[in-house]
PDB file of N, CA and C in Angstrom:
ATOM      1  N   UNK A   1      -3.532  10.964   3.795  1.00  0.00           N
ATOM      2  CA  UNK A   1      -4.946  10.860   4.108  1.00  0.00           C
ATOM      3  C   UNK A   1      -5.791  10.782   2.836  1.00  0.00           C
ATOM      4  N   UNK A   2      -5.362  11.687   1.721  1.00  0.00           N
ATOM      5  CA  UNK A   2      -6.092  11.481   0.708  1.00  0.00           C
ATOM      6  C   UNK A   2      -6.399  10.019  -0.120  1.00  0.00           C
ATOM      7  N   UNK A   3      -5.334   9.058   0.009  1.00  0.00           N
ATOM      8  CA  UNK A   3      -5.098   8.024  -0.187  1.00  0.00           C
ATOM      9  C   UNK A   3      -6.085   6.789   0.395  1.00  0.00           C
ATOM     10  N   UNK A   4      -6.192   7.162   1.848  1.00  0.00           N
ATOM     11  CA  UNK A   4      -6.935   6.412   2.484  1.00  0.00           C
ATOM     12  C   UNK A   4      -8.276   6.903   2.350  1.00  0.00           C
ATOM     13  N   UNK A   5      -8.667   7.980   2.100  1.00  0.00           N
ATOM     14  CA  UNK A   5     -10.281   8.259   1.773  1.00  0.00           C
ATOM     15  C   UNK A   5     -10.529   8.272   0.420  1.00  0.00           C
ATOM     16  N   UNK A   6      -9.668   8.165  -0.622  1.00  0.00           N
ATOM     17  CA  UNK A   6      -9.596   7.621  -1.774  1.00  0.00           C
ATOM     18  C   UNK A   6     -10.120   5.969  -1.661  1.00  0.00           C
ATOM     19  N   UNK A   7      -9.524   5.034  -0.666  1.00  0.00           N
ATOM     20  CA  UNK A   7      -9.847   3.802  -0.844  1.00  0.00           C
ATOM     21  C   UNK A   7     -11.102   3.050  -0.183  1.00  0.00           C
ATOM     22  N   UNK A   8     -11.593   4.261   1.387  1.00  0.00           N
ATOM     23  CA  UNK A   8     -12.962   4.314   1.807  1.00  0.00           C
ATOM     24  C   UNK A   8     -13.744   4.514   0.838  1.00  0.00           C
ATOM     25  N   UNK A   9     -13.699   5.770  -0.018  1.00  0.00           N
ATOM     26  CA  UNK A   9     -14.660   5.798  -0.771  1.00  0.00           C
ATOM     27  C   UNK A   9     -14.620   5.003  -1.997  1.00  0.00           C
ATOM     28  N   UNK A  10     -14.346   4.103  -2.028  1.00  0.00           N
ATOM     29  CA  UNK A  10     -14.189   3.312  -3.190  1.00  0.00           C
ATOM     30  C   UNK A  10     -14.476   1.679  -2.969  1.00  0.00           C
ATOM     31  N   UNK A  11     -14.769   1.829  -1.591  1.00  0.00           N
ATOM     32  CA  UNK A  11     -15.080   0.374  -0.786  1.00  0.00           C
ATOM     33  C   UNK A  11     -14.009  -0.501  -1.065  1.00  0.00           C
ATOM     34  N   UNK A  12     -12.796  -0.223  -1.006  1.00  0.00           N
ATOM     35  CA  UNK A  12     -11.326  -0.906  -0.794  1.00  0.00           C
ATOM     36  C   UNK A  12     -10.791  -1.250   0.480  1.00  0.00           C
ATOM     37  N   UNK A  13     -10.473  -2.193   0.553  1.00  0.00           N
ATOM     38  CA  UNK A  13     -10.097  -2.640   2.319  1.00  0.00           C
ATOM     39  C   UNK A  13      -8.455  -2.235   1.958  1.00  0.00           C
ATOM     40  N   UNK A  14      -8.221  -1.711   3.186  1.00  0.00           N
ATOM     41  CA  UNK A  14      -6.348  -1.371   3.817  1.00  0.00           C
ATOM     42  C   UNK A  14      -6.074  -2.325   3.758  1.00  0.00           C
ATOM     43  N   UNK A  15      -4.768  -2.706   3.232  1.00  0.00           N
ATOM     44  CA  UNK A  15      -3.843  -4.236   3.896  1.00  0.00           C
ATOM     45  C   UNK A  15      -3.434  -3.854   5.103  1.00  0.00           C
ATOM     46  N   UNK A  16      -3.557  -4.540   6.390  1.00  0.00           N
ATOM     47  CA  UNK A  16      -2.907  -4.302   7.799  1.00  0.00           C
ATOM     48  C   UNK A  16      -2.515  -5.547   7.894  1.00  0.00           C
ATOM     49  N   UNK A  17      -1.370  -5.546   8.206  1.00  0.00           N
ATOM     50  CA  UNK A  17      -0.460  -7.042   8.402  1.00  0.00           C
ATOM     51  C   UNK A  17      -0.319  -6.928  10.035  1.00  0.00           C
ATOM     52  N   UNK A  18      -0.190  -7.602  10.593  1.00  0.00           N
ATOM     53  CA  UNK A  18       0.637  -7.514  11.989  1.00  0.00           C
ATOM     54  C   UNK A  18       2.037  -7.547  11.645  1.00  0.00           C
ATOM     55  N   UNK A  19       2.546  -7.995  10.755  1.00  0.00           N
ATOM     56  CA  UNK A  19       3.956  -8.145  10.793  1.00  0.00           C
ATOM     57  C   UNK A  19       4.691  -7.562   9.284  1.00  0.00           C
ATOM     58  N   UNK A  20       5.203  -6.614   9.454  1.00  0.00           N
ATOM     59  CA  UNK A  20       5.383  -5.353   8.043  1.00  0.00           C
ATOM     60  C   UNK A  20       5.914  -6.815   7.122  1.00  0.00           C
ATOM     61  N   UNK A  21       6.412  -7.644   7.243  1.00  0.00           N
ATOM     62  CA  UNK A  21       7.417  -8.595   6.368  1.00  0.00           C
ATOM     63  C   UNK A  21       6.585  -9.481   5.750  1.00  0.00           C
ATOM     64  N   UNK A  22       5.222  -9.396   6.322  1.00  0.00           N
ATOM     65  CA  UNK A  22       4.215  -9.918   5.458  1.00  0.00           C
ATOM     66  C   UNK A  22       4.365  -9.484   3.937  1.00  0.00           C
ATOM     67  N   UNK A  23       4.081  -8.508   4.095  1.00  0.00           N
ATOM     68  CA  UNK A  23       3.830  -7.482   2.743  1.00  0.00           C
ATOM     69  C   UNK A  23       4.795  -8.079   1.422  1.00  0.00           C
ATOM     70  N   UNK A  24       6.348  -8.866   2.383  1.00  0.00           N
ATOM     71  CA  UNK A  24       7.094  -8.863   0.917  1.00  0.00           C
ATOM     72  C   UNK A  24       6.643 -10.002   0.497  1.00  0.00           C
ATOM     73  N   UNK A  25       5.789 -10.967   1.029  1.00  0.00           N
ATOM     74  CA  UNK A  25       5.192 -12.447   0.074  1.00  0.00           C
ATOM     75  C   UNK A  25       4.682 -11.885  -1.073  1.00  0.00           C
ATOM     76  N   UNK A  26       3.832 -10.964  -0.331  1.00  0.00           N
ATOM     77  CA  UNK A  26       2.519 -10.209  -1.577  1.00  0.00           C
ATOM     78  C   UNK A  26       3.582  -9.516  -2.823  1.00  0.00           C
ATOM     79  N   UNK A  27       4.113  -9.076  -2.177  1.00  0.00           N
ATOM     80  CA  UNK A  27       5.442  -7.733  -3.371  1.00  0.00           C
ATOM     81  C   UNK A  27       6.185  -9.295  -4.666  1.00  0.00           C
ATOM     82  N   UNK A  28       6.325 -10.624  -3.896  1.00  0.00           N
ATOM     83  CA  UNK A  28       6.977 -11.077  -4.936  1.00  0.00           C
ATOM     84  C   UNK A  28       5.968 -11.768  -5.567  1.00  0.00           C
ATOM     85  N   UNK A  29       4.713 -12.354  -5.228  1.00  0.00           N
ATOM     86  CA  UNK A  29       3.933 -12.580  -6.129  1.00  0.00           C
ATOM     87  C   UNK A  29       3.682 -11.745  -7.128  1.00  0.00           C
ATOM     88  N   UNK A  30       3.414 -10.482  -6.817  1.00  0.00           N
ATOM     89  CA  UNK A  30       2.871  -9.372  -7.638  1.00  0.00           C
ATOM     90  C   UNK A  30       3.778  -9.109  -8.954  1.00  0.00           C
ATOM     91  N   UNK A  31       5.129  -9.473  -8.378  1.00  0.00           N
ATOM     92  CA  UNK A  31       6.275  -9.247  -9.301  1.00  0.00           C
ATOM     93  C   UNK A  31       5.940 -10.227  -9.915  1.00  0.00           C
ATOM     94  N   UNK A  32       6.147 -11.669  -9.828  1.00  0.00           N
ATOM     95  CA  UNK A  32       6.277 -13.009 -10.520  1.00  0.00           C
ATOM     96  C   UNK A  32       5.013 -12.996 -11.623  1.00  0.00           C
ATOM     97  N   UNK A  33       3.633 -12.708 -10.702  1.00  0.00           N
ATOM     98  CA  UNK A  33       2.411 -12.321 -12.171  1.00  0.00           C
ATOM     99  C   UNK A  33       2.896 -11.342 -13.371  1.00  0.00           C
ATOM    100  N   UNK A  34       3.068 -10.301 -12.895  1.00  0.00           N
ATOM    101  CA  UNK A  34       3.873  -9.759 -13.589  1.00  0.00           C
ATOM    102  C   UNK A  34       4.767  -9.587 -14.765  1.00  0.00           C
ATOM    103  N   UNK A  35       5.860  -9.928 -14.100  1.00  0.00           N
ATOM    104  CA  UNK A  35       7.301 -10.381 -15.159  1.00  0.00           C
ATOM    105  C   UNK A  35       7.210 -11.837 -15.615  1.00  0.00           C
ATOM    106  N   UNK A  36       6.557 -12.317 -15.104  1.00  0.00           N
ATOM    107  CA  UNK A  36       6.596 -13.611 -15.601  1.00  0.00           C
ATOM    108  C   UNK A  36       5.653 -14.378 -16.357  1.00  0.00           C
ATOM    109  N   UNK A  37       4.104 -13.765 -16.249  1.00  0.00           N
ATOM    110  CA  UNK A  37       2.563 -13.764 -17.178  1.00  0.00           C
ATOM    111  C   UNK A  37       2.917 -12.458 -17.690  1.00  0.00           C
ATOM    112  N   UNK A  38       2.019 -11.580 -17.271  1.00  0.00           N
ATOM    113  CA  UNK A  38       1.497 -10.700 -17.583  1.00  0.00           C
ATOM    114  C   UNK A  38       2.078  -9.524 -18.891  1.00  0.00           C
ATOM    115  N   UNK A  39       3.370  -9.607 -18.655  1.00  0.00           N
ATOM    116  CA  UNK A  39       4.254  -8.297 -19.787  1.00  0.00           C
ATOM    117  C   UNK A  39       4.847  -9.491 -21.212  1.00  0.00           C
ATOM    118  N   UNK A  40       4.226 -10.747 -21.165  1.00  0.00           N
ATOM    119  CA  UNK A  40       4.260 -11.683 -22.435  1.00  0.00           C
ATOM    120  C   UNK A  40       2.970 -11.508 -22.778  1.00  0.00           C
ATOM    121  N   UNK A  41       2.053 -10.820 -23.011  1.00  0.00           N
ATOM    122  CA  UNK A  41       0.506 -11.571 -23.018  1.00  0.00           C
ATOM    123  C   UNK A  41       0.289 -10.217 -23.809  1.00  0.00           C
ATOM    124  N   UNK A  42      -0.746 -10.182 -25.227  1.00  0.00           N
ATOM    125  CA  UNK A  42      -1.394  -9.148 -25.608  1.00  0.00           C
ATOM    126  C   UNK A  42      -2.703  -8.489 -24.108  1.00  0.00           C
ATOM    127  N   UNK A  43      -2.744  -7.201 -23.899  1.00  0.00           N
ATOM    128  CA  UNK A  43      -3.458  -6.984 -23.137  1.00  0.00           C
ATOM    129  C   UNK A  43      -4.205  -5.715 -23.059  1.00  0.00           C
ATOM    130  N   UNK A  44      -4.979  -5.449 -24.021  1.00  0.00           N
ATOM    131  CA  UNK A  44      -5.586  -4.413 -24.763  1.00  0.00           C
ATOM    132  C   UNK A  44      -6.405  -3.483 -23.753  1.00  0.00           C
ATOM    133  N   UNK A  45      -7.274  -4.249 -22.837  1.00  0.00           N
ATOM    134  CA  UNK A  45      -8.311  -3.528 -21.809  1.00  0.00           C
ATOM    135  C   UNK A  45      -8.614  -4.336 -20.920  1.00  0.00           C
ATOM    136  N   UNK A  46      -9.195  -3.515 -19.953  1.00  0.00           N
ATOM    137  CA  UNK A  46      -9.438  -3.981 -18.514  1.00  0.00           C
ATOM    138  C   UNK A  46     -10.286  -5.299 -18.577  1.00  0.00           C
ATOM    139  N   UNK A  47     -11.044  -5.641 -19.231  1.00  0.00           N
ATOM    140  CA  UNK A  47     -11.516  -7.278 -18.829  1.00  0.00           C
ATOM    141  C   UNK A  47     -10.515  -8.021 -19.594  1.00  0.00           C
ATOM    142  N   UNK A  48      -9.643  -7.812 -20.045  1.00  0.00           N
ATOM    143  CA  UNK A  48      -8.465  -8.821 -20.249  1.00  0.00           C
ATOM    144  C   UNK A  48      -7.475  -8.969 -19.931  1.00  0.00           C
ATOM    145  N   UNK A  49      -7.221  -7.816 -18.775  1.00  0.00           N
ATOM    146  CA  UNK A  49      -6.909  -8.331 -17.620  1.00  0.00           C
ATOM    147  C   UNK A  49      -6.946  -8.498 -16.749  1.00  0.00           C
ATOM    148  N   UNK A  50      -8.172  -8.911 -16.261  1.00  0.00           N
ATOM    149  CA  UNK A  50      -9.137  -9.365 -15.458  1.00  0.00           C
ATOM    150  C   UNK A  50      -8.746 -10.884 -15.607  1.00  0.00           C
ATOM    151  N   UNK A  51      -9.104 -10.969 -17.201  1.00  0.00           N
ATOM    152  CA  UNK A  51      -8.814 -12.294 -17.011  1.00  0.00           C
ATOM    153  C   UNK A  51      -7.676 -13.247 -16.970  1.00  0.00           C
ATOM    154  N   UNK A  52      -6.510 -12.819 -17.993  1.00  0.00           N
ATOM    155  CA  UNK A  52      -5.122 -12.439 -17.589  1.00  0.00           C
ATOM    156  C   UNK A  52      -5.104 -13.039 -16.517  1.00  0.00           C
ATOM    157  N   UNK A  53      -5.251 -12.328 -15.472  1.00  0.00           N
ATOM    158  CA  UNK A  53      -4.670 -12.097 -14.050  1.00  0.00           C
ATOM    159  C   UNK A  53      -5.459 -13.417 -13.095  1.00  0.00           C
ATOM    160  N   UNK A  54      -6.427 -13.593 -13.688  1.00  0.00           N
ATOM    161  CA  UNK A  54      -7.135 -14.899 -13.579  1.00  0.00           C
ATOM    162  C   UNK A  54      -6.594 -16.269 -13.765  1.00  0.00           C
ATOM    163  N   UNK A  55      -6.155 -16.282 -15.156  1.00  0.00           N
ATOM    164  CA  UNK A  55      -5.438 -17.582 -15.225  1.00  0.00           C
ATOM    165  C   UNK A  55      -3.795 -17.696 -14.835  1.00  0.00           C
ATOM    166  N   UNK A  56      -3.157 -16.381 -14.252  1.00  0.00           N
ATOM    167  CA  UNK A  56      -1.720 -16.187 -14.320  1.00  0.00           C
ATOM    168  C   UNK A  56      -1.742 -16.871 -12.538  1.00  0.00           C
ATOM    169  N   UNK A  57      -2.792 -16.323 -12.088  1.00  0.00           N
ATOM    170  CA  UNK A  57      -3.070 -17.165 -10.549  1.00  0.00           C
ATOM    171  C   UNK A  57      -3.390 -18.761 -10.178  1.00  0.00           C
ATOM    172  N   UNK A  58      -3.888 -18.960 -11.881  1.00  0.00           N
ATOM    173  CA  UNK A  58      -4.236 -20.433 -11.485  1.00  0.00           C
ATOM    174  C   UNK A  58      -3.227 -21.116 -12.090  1.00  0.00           C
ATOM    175  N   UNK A  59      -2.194 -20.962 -13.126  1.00  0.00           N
ATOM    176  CA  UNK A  59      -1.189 -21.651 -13.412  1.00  0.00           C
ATOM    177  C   UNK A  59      -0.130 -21.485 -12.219  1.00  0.00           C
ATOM    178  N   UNK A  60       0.177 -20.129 -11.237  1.00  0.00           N
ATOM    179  CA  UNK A  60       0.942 -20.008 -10.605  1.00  0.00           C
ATOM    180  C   UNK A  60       0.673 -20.988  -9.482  1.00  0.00           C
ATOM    181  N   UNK A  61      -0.523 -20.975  -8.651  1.00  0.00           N
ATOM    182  CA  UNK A  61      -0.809 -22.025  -7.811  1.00  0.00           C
ATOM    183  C   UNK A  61      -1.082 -23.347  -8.204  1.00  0.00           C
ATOM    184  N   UNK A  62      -1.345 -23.573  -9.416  1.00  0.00           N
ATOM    185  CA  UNK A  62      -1.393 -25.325  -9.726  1.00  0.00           C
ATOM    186  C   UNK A  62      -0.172 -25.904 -11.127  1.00  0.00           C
ATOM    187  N   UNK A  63       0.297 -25.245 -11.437  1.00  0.00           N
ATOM    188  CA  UNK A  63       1.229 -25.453 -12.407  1.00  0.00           C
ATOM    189  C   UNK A  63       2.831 -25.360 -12.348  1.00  0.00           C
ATOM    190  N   UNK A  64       2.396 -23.885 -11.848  1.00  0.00           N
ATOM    191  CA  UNK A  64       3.980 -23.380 -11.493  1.00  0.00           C
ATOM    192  C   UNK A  64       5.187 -24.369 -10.765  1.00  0.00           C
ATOM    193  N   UNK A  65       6.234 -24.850 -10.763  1.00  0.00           N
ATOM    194  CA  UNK A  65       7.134 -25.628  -9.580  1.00  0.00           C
ATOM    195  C   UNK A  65       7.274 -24.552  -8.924  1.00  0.00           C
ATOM    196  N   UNK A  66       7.458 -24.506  -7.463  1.00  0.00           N
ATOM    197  CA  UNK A  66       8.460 -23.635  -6.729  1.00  0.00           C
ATOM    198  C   UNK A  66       9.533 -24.308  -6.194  1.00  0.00           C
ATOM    199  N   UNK A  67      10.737 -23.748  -6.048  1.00  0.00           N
ATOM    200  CA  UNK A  67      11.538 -24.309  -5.888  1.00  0.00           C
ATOM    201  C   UNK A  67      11.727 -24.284  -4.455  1.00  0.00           C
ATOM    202  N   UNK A  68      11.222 -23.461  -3.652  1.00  0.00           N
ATOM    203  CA  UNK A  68      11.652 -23.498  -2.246  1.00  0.00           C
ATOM    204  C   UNK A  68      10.528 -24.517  -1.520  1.00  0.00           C
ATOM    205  N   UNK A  69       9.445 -24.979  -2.295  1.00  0.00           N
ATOM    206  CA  UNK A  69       8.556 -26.208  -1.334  1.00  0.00           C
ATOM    207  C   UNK A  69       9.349 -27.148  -1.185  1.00  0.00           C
ATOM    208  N   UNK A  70       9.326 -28.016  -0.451  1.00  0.00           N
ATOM    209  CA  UNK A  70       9.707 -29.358  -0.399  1.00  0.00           C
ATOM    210  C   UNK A  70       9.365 -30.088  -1.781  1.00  0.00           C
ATOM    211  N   UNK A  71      10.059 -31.016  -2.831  1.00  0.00           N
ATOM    212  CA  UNK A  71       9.886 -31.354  -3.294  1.00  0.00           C
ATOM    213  C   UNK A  71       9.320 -30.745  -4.810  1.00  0.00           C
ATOM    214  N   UNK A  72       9.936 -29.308  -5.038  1.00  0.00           N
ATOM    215  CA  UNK A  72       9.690 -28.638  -5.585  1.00  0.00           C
ATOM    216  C   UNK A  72       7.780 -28.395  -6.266  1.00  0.00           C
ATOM    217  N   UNK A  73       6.990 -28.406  -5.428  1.00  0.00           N
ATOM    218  CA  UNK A  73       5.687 -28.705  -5.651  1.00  0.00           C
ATOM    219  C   UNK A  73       5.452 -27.844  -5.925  1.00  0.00           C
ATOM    220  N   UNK A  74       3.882 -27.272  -6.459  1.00  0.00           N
ATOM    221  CA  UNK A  74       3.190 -26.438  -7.017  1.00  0.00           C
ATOM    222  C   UNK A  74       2.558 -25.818  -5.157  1.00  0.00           C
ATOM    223  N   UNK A  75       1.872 -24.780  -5.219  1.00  0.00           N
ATOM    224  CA  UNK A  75       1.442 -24.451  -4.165  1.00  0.00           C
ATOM    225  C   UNK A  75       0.227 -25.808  -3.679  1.00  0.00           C
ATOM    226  N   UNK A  76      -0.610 -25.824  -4.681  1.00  0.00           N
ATOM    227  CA  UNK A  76      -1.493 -26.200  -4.600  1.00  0.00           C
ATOM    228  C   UNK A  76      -1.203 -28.043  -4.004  1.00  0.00           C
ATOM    229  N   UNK A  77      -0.307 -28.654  -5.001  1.00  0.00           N
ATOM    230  CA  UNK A  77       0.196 -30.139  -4.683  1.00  0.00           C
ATOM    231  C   UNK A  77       0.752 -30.110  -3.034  1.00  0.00           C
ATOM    232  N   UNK A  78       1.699 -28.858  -2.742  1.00  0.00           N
ATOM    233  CA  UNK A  78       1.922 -28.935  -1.523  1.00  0.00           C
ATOM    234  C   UNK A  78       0.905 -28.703  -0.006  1.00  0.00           C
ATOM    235  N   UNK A  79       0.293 -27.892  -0.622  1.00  0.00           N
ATOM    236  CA  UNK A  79      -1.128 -27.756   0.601  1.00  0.00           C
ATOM    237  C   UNK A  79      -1.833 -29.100   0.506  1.00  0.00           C
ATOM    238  N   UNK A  80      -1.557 -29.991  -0.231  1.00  0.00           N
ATOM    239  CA  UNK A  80      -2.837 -31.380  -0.187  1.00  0.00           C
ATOM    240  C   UNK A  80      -1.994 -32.044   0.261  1.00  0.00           C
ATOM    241  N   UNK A  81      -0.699 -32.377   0.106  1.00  0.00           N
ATOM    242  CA  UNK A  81       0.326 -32.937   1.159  1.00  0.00           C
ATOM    243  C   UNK A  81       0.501 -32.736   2.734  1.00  0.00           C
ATOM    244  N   UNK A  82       1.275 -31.566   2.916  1.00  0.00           N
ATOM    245  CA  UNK A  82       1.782 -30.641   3.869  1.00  0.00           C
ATOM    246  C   UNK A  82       0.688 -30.096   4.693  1.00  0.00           C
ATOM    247  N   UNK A  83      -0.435 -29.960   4.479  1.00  0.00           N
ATOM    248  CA  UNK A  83      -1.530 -29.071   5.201  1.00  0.00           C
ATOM    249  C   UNK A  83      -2.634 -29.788   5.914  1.00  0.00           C
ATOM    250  N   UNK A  84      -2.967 -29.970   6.736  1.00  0.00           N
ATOM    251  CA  UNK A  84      -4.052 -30.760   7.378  1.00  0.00           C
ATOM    252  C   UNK A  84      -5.377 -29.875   7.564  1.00  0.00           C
TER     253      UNK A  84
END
């Protein structure tokens, strides 16, 4: 409980998934910013990684390949394809 009135009072929204297996998309992004930006990068204080975390999202969705899209696309190349 302390947790959750920790995040009321802090004007933080709960993640509520309908489906708990949601959660692991979020868990491997979080990892991939991570291990894969974030622990290469000088990162001294909080607005730098702010911003950091800023561009580690926009190379991941427009730069990055993934290998499990079709055609190994970027998120972004595949939603302008694939997405109506």
């Amino acid at each position: 409980m302390a947790y959750v009135k920790y995040l009321t009072d802090h004007t933080i929204a709960i993640s509520l998934c309908l489906n708990p297996l949601e959660n692991a998309y979020a868990e491997r992004v979080n990892g991939i910013i991570k291990n894969e930006y974030l622990k290469y990068w000088d990162i001294p204080n909080l607005s730098t990684l702010i911003q950091k975390c800023r561009e580690a999202v926009e190379h991941y969705n427009t730069k990055r390949p993934h290998l499990h899209l079709p055609g190994k696309k970027t998120p972004l190349d595949f939603e302008k394809v694939f997405v109506f």
